[in-house]
Protein backbone atom coordinates (compact mmCIF):
# COMPACT_ATOMS: atom_id res chain seq x y z
CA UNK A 1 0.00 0.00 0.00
CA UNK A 2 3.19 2.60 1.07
CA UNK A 3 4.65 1.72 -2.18
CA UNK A 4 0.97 2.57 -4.55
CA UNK A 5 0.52 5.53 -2.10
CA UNK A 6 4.44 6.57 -2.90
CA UNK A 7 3.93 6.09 -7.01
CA UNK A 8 0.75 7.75 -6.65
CA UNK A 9 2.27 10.85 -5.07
CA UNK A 10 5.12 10.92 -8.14
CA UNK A 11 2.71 10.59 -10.62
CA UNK A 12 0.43 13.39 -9.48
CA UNK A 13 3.92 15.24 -8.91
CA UNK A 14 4.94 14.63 -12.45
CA UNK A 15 1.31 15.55 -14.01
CA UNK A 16 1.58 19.04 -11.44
CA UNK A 17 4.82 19.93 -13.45
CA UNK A 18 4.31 19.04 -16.75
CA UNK A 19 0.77 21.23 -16.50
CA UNK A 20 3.04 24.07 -14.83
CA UNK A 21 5.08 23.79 -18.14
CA UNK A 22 2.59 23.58 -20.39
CA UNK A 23 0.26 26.27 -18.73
CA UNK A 24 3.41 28.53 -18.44
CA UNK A 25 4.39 28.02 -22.59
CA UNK A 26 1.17 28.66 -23.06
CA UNK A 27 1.00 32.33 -21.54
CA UNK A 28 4.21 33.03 -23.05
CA UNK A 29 2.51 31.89 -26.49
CA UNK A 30 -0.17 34.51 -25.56
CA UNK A 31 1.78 36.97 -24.46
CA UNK A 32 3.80 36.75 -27.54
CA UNK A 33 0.34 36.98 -29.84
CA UNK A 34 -1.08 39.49 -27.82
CA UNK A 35 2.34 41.75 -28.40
CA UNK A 36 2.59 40.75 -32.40
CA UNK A 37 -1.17 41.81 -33.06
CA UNK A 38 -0.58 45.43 -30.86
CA UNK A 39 2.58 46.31 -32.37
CA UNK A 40 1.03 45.33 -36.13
CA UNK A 41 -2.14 48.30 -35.34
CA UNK A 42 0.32 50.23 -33.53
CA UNK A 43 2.66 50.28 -37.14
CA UNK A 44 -0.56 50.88 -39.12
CA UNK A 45 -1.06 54.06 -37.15
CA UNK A 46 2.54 55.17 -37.61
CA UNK A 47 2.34 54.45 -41.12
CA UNK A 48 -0.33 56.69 -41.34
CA UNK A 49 0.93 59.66 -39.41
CA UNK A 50 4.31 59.42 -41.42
CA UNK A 51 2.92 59.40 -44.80
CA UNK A 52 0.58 62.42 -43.35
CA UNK A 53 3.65 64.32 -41.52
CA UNK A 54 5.56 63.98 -45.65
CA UNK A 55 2.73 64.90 -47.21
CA UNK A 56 2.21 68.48 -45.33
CA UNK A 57 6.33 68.88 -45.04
CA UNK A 58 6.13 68.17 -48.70
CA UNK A 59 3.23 70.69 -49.58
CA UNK A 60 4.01 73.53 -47.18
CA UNK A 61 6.10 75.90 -49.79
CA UNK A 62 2.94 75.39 -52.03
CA UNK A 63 0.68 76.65 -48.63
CA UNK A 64 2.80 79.42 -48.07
CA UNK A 65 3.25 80.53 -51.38
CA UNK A 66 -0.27 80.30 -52.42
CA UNK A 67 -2.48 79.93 -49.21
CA UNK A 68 -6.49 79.42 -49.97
CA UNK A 69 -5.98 80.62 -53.09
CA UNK A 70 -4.91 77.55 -54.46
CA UNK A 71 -8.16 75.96 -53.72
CA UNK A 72 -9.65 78.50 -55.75
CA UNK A 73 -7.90 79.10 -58.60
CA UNK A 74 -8.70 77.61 -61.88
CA UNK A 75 -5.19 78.52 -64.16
CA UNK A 76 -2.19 76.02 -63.62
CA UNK A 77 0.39 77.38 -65.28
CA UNK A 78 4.12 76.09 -63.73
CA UNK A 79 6.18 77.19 -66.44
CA UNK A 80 4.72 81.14 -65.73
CA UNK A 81 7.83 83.93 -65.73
CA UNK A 82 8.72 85.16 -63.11
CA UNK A 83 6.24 83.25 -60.35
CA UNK A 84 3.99 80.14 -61.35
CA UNK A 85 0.39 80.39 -60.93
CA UNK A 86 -1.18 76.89 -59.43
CA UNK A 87 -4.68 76.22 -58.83
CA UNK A 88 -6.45 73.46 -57.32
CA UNK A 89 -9.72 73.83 -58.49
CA UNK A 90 -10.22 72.19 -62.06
CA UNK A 91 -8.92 69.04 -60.72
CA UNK A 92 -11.13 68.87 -57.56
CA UNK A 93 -13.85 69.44 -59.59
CA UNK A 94 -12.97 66.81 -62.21
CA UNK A 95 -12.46 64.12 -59.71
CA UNK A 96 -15.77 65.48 -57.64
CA UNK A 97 -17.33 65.21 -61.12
CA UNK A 98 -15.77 62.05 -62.88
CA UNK A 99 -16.88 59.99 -59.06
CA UNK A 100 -19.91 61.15 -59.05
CA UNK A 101 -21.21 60.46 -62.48
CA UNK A 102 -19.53 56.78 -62.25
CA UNK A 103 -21.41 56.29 -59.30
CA UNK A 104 -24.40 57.37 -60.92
CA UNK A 105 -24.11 54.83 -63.77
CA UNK A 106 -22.28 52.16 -61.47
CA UNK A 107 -24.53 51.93 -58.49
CA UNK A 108 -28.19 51.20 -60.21
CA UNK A 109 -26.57 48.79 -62.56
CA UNK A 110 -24.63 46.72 -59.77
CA UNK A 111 -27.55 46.34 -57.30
CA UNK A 112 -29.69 45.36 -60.09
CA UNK A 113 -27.41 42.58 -60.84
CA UNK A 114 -26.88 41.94 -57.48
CA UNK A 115 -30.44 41.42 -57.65
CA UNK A 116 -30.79 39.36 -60.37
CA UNK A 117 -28.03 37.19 -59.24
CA UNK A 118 -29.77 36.62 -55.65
CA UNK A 119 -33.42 36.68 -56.66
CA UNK A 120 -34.00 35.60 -60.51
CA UNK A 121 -31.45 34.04 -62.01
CA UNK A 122 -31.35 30.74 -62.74
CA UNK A 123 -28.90 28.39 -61.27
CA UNK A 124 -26.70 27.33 -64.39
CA UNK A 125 -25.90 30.67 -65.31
CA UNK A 126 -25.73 32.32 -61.70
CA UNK A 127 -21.96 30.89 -61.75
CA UNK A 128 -20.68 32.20 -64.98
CA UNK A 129 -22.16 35.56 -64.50
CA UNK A 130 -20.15 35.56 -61.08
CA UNK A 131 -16.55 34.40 -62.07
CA UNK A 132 -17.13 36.96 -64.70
CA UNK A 133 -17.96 39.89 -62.68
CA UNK A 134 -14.39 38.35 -60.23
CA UNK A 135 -13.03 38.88 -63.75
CA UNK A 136 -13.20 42.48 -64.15
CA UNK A 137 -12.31 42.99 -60.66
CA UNK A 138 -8.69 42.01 -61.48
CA UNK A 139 -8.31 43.50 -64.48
CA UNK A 140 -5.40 45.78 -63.74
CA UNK A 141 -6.60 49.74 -64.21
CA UNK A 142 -4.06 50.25 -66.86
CA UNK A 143 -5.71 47.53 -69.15
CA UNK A 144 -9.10 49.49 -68.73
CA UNK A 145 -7.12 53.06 -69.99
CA UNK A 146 -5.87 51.15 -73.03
CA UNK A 147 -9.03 49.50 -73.47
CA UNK A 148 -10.86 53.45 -73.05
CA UNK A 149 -8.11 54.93 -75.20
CA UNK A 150 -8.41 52.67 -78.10
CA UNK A 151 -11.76 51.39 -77.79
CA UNK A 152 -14.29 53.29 -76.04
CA UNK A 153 -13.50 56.42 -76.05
CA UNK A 154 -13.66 56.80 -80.83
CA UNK A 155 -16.48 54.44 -80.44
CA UNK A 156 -18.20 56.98 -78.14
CA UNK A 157 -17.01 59.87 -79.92
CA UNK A 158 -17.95 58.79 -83.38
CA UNK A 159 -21.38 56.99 -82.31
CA UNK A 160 -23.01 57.26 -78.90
CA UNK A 161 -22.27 61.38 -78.01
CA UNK A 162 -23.31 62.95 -81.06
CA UNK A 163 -26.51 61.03 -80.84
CA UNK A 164 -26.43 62.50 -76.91
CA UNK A 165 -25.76 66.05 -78.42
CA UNK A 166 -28.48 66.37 -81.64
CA UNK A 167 -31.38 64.93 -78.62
CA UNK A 168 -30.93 67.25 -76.76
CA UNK A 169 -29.64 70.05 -78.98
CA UNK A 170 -32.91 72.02 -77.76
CA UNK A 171 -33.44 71.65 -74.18
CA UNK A 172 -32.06 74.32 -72.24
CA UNK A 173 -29.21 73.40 -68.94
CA UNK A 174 -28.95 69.94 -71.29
CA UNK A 175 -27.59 71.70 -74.37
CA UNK A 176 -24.67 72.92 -72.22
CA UNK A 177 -23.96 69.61 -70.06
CA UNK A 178 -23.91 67.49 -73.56
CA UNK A 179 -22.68 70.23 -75.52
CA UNK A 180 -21.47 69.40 -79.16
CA UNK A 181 -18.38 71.30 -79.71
CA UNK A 182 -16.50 69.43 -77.10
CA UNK A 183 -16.76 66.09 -78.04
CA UNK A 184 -13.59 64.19 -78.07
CA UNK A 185 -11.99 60.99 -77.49
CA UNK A 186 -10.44 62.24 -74.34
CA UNK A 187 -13.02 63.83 -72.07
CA UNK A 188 -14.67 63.41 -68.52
CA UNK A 189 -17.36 61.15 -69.72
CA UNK A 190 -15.24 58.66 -71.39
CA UNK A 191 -13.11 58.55 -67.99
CA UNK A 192 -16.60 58.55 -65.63
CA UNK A 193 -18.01 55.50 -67.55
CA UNK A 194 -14.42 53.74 -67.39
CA UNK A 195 -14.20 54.26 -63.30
CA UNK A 196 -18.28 53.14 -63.26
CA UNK A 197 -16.65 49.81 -65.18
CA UNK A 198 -13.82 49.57 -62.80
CA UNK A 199 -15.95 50.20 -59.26
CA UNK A 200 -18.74 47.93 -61.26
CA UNK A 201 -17.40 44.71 -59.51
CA UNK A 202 -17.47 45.68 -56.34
CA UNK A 203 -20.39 47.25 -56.05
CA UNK A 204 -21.98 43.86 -57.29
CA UNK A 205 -19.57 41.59 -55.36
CA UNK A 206 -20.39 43.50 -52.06
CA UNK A 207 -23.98 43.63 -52.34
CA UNK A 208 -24.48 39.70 -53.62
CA UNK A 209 -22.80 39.16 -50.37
CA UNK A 210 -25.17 40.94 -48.03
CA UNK A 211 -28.21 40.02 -49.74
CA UNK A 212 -27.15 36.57 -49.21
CA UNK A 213 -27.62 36.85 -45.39
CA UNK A 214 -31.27 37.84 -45.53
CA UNK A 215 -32.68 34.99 -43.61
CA UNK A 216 -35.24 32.57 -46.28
CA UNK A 217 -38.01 32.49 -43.72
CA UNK A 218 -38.59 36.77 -44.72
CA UNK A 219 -38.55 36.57 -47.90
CA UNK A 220 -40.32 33.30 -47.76
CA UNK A 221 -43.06 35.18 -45.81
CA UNK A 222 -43.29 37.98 -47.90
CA UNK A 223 -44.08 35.46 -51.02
CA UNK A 224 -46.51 33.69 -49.34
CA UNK A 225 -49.03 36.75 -48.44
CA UNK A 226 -48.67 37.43 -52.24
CA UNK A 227 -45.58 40.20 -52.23
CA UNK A 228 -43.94 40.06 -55.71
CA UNK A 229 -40.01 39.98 -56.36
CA UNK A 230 -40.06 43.77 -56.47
CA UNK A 231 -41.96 44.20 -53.16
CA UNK A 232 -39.78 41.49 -51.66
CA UNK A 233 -36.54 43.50 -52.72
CA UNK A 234 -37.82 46.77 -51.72
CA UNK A 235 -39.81 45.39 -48.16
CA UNK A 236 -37.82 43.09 -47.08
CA UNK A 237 -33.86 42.62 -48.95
CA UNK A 238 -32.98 46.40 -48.97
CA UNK A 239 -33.72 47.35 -45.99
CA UNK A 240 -32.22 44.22 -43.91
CA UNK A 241 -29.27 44.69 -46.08
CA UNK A 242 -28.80 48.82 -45.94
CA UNK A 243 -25.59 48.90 -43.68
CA UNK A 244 -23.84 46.48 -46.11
CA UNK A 245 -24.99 48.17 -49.02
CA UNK A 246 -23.82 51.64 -48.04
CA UNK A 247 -20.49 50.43 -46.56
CA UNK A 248 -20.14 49.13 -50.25
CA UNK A 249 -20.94 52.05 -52.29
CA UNK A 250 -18.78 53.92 -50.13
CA UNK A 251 -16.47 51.46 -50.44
CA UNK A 252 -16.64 51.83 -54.48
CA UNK A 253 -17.16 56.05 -54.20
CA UNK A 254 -12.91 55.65 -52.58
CA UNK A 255 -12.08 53.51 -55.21
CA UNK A 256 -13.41 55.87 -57.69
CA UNK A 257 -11.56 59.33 -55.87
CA UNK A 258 -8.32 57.78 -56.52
CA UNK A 259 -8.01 55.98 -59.57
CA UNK A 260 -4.88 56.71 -61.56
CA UNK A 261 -4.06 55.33 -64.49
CA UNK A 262 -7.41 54.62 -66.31
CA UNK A 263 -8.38 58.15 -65.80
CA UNK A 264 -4.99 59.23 -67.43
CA UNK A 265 -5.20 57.56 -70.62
CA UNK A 266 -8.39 58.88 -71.30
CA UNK A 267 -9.50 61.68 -69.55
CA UNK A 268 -7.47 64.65 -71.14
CA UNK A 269 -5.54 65.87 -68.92
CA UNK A 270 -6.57 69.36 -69.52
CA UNK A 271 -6.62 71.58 -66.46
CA UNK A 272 -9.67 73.85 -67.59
CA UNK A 273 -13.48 73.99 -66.16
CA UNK A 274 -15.90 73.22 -68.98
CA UNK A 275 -19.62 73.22 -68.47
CA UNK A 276 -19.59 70.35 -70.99
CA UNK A 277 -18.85 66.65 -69.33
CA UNK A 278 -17.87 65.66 -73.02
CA UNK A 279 -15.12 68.12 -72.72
CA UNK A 280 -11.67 67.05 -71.54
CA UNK A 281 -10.63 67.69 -68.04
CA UNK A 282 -8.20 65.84 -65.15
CA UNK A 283 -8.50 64.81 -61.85
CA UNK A 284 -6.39 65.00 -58.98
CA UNK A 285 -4.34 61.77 -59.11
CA UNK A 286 -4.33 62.00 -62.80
CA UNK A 287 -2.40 65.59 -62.49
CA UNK A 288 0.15 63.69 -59.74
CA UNK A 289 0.69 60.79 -62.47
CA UNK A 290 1.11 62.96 -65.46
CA UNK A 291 3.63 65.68 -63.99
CA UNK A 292 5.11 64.67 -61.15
CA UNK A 293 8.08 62.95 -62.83
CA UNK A 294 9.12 66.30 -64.69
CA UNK A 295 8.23 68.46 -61.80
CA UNK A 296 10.48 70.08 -59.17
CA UNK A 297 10.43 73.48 -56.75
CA UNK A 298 7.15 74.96 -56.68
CA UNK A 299 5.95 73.04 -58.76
CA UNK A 300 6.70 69.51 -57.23
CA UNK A 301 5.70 70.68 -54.14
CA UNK A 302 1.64 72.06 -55.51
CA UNK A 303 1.44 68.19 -56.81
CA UNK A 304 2.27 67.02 -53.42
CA UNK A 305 -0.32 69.64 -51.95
CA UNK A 306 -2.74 67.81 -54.43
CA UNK A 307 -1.89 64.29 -52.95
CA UNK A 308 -3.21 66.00 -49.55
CA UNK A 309 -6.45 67.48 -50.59
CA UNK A 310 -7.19 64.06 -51.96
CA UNK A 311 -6.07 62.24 -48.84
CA UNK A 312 -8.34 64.58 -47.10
CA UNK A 313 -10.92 64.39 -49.32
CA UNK A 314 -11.41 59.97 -49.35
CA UNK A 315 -11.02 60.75 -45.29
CA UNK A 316 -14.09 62.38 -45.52
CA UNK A 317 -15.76 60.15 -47.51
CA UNK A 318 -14.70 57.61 -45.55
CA UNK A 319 -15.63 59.40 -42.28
CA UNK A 320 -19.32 60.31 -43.15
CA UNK A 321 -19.74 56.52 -44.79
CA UNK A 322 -18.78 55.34 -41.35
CA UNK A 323 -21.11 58.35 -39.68
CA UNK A 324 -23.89 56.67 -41.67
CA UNK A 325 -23.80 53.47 -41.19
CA UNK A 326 -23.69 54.37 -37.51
CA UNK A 327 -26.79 56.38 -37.95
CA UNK A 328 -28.14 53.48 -39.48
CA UNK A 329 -27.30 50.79 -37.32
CA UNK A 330 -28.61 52.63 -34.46
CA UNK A 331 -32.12 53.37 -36.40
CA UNK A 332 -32.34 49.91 -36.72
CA UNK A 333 -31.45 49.02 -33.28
CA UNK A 334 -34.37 51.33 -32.14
């Protein structure tokens, strides 16, 4: 019995230590995970104040030498004796405008398909149409300027806008936004419907998604007191599926500010205001990509200013997207 009681205690002795060594390895494991996570969203926040501190050390001769007025100005001139004159405000207002035209096109055609995909299409095609929307998601951006360059942009200048321009040749405000001298290869519209291509995917990809959470009972329901598709969509899909929808567009509306090289190729690069959209005009990371190689003093340092306004400018897209969906989320918790 003093020898089981004696093999007993060693035993329970040898178990005590090898769960002291694998308890301790395993809050060293933790303590190691815990400390690899912080220091990885600790190094996303530095990389974001650096490239913020470079971007205003960068722009500040451009501030100082041209203050608010280079929000306001329309001429960029760089090569202007004896002082430059730099001005902001016809690429603001070609990416404001380029975005929000894509959108306009991009966002009605990708729920709808989002729709289709989730509600009415049948099963042997659902898959194709998906791998080929996944497609033109990773076509690189370049491909699409080539593509807008070569393609699009004569086929829409030849074809589709002077049809645009002679039907509405007599309808006043109209007239002016699809006015006929301007039409061109290059112009805003050609680079709008491009980016609504590009953000397309996306939008679609995004949305499938989040209408695929609506629980079947719902909808279910709603078809068996007599609701049709539409009613189901607009009673019962949309607005379970708002947050995710809106987190998406916003998502896409980004994507849009600060496309590069499609916009490039096609868009003109022509820093002028035009109350035509089939006129050309640039953006602000199109005016970065096209001069920034050749640029230097002054001049190097009003691109860099540009890179700012636009890094501002997504933050506050970004920012109000996330101050709706809050407003959303808690209207829907109430």
């Amino acid at each position: 019995m003093t020898t089981i009681s004696e093999s007993s205690k060693k035993l329970d002795m040898a178990l005590s230590k090898d769960r002291a060594r694998v308890l301790k390895s395993l809050v060293l494991s933790d303590k190691l995970f815990s400390f690899a996570t912080r220091a990885a969203a600790y190094a996303v926040l530095i990389l974001l104040a650096g490239i913020i501190i470079s971007l205003i050390v960068g722009a500040w001769p451009a501030m100082k030498a041209f203050g608010f007025e280079f929000l306001v100005t329309r001429r960029w001139a760089p090569q202007l004796e004896p002082e430059p004159v730099l001005g902001a405000l016809a690429p603001i207002y070609g990416t404001l405008v380029s975005s929000f035209i894509a959108m306009l096109i991009a966002v009605p055609f990708g729920l709808g398909i989002a729709i289709f995909l989730t509600e009415l299409c049948p099963h042997s095609i659902r898959r194709p149409i998906r791998l080929a929307i996944e497609l033109l998601a990773g076509i690189p951006s370049i491909i699409y300027g080539m593509w807008g360059f070569f393609v699009l942009g004569p086929f829409l200048a030849n074809y589709i806008e002077p049809s645009i321009v002679s039907a509405v040749a007599n309808i006043p405000v109209l007239n002016s936004i699809f006015s006929g001298e301007m039409v061109s290869n290059l112009s805003l519209f050609n680079a709008s419907l491009i980016l609504a291509i590009m953000i397309l995917p996306f939008i679609t990809a995004i949305a499938v998604d989040v209408f695929s959470t609506v629980p079947p009972v719902l909808k279910e329901a709603a078809y068996g007191i007599g609701c049709t598709t539409w009613e189901v969509v607009n009673n019962v899909v949309l607005p379970f599926t708002r947050v995710g929808v809106v987190g998406g567009v916003m998502l896409a509306l980004g994507r849009a500010l600060g496309e590069t090289m499609a916009v490039t190729f096609i868009i003109g690069n022509s820093f002028k205001i035009s109350g035509s959209i089939f006129a050309p005009s640039t953006t602000i990371s199109a005016a970065i990509a096209s001069e920034f190689a050749e640029s230097e003093g002054l001049h190097q340092s009003a691109l860099i200013l540009l890179g700012l306004l636009l890094f501002v400018l997504t933050f506050i897209v970004l920012a109000s997207a996330r101050f709706m969906l809050m407003r959303l989320e808690k209207r829907a918790g109430a």
